[in-house]
Protein backbone atom coordinates (compact mmCIF):
# COMPACT_ATOMS: atom_id res chain seq x y z
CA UNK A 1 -45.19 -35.17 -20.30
CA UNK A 2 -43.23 -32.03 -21.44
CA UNK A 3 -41.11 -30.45 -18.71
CA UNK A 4 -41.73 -26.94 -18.68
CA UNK A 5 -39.08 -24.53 -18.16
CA UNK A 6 -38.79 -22.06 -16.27
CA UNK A 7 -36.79 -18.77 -17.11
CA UNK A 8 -34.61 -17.07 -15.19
CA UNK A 9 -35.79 -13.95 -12.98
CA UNK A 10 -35.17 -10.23 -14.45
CA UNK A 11 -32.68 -8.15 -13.67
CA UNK A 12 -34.08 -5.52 -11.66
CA UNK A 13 -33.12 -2.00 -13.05
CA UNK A 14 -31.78 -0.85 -9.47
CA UNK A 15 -29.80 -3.74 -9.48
CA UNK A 16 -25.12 -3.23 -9.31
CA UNK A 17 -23.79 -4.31 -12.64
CA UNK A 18 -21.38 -7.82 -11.72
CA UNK A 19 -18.18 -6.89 -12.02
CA UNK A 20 -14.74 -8.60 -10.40
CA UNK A 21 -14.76 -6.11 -7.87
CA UNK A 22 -10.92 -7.52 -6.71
CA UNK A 23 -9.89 -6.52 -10.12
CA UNK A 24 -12.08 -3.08 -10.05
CA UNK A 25 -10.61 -2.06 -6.80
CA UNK A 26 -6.93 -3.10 -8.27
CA UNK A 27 -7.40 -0.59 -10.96
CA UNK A 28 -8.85 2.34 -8.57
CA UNK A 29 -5.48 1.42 -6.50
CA UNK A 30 -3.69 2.39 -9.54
CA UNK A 31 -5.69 5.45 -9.84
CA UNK A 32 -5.11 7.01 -6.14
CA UNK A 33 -2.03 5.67 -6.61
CA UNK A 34 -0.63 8.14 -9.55
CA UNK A 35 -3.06 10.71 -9.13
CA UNK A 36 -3.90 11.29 -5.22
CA UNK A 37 -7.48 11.31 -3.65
CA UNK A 38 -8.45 15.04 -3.92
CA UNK A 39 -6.99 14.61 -7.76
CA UNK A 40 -8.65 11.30 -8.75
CA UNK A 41 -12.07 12.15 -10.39
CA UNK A 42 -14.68 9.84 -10.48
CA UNK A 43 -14.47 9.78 -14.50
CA UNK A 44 -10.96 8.76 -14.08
CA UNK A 45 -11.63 6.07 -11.72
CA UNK A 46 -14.52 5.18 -14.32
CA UNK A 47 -12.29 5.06 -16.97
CA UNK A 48 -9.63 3.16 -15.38
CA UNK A 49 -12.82 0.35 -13.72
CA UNK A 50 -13.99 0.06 -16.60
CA UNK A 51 -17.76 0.85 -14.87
CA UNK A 52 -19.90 3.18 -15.13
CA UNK A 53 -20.30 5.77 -12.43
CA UNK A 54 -23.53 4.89 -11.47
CA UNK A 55 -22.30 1.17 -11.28
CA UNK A 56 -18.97 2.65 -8.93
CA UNK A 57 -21.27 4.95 -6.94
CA UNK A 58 -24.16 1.57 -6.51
CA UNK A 59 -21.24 -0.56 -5.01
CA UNK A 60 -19.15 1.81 -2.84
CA UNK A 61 -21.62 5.02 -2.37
CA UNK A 62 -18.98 7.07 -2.99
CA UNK A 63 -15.36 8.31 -3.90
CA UNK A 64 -14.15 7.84 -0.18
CA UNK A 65 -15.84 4.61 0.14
CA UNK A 66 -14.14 3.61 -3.03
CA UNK A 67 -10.82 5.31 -1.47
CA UNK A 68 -11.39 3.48 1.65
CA UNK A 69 -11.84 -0.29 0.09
CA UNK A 70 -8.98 0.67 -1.85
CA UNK A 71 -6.42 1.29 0.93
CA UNK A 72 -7.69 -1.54 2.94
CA UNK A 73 -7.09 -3.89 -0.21
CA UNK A 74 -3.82 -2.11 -1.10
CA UNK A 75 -2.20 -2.55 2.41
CA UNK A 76 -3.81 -6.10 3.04
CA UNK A 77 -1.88 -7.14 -0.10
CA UNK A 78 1.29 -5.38 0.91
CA UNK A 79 1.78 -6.96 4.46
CA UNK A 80 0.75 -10.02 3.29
CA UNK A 81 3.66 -10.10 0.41
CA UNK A 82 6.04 -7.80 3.27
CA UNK A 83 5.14 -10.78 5.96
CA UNK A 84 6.28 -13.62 3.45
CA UNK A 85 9.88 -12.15 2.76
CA UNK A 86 10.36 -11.43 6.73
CA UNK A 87 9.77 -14.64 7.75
CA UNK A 88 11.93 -16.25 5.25
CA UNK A 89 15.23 -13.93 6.90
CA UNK A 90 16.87 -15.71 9.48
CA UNK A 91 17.57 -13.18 11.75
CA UNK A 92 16.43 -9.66 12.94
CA UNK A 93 18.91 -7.72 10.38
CA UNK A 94 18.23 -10.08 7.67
CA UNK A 95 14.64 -9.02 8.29
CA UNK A 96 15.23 -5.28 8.26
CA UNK A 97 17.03 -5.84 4.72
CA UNK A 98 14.25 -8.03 3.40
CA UNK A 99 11.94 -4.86 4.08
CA UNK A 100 14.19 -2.46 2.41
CA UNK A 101 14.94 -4.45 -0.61
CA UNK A 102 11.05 -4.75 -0.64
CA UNK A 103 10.92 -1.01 -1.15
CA UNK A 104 13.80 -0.75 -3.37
CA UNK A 105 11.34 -3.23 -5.40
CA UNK A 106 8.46 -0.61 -5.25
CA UNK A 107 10.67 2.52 -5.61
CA UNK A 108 12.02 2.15 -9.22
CA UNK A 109 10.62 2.27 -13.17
CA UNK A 110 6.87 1.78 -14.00
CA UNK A 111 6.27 0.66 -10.16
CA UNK A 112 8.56 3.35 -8.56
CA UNK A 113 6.74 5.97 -11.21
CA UNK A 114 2.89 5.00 -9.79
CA UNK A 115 3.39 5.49 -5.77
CA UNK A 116 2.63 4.60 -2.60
CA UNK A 117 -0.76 4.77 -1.76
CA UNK A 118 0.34 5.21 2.06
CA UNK A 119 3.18 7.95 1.28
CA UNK A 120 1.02 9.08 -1.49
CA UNK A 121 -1.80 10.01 1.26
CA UNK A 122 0.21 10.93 4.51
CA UNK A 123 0.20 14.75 3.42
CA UNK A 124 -2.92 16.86 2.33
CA UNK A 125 -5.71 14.47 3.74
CA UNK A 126 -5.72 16.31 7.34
CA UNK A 127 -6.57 19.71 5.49
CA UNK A 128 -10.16 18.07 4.49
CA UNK A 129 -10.56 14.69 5.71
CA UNK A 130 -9.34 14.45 9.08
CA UNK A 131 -10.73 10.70 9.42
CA UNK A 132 -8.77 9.43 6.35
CA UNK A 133 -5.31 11.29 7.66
CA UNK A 134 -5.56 9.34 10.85
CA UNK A 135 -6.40 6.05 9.17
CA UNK A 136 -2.95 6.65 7.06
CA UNK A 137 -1.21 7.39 10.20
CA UNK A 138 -2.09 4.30 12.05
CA UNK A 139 -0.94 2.25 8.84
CA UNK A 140 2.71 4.29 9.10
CA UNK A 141 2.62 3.53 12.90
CA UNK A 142 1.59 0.30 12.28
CA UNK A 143 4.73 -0.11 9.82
CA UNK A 144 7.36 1.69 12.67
CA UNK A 145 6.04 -0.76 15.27
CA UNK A 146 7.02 -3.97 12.79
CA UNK A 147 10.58 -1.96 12.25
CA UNK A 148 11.05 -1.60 16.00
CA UNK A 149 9.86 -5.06 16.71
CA UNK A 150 12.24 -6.34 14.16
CA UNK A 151 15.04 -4.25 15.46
CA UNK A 152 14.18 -5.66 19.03
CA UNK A 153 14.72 -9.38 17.46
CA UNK A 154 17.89 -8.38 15.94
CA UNK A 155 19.18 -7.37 19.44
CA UNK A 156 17.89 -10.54 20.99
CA UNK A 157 19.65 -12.82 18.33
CA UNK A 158 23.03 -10.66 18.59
CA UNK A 159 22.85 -9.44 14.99
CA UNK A 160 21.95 -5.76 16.11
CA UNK A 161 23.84 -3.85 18.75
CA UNK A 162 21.40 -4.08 22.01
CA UNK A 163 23.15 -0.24 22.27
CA UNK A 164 20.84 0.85 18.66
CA UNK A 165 17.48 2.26 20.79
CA UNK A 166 14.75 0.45 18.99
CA UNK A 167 12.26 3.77 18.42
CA UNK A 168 14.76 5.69 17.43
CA UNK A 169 16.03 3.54 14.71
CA UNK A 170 12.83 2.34 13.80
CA UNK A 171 11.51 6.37 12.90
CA UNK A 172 14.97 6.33 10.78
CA UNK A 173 14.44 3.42 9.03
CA UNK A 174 10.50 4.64 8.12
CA UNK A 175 11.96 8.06 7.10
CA UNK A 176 14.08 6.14 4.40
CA UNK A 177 11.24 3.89 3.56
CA UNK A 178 9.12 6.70 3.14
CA UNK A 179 11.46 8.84 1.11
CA UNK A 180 12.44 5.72 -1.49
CA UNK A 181 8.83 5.88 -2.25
CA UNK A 182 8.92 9.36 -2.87
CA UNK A 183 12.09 9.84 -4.73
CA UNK A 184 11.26 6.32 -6.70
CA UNK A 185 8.40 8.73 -8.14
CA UNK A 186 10.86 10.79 -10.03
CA UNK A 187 11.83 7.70 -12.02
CA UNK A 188 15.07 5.72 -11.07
CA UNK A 189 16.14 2.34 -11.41
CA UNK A 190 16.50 -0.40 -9.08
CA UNK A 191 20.19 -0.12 -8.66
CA UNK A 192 20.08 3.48 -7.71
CA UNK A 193 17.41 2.24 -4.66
CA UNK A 194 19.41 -1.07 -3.92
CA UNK A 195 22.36 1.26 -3.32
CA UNK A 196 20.32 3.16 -0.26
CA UNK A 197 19.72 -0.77 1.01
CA UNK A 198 23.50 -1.50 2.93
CA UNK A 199 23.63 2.65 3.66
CA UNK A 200 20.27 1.99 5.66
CA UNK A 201 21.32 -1.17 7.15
CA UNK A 202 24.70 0.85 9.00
CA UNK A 203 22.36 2.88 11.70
CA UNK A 204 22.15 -0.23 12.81
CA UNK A 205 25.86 -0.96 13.32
């Protein structure tokens, strides 16, 4: 007896092209990265997916869905690579200098050049998308709440002052954070942000 086969359904026309979408959102990160939200069009983001617009808008409904599984995946990656380099420092300082020479990482050449998506999106979102501006500032509160509790740790293990107030030096150390992102836009190298690394590390003296 002949086995029959049996093809394989059809594609329905209303159906999402596949695509990796890991790698799909990885290139829209790049995209909101260099260009900013308001400023990244959907043919760019096209382009740089490599889909279609009608495949982008079938998976994520739209640009701020697209924006929004972007930041999640961007800052999920982050912490997760920021969390590894923390808990190999032995102490609370140690710590704080693992996170700045993290940034100094971010903040020069091609990398430097491309962003933060965080910095990147902390001014101009309030104006239109008052959602989106508080979901950025949770992540940078989020971020000054890791800096205090790492200053806190410091104290308690003798390698900080317990005189440095924790807040205080916490907002200081985001400012600088913040700003190597910024200034790492203009194009520098990594020695000119490893040089801001032990300058950083002295409010804490």
């Amino acid at each position: 007896m002949t086995e029959k086969k049996v093809s394989p359904p059809a594609r329905s026309p209303g159906r999402p092209r596949e695509f990796d979408i890991d790698r799909a959102l990885d290139q829209a990160i790049l995209t909101f990265r260099s260009k900013g939200y308001t400023a990244a069009s959907i043919g760019d983001l096209s382009q740089a997916m490599e889909l279609s617009a009608g495949s982008i808008y079938k998976a994520f409904s739209d640009k701020r869905s697209l924006f929004l599984a972007a930041f999640d995946r961007y800052t999920s990656l982050r912490n997760a690579a920021l969390a590894d380099r923390i808990a190999a420092a032995p102490t609370g300082r140690e710590r704080l200098r693992a996170v700045l020479q993290f940034y100094a990482e971010s903040s020069h050449d091609i990398e430097g050049r491309r962003g933060c998506l965080v910095a990147g999106s902390a001014t101009g979102l309030d104006a239109f998308d008052p959602e989106l501006a508080g979901m950025v500032a949770q992540a940078l509160y989020r971020n000054e709440s890791l800096l205090a509790e790492l200053i806190d740790q410091g104290k308690t293990d003798g390698s900080i002052p317990v005189s440095i107030s924790s807040g205080a030096a916490a907002r200081i150390v985001l400012s600088i954070l913040l700003g190597m992102r910024v200034v790492g836009k203009t194009g520098r190298t990594l020695g000119d942000m490893a040089e801001l690394v032990a300058l950083a590390l002295k409010i804490l003296d």
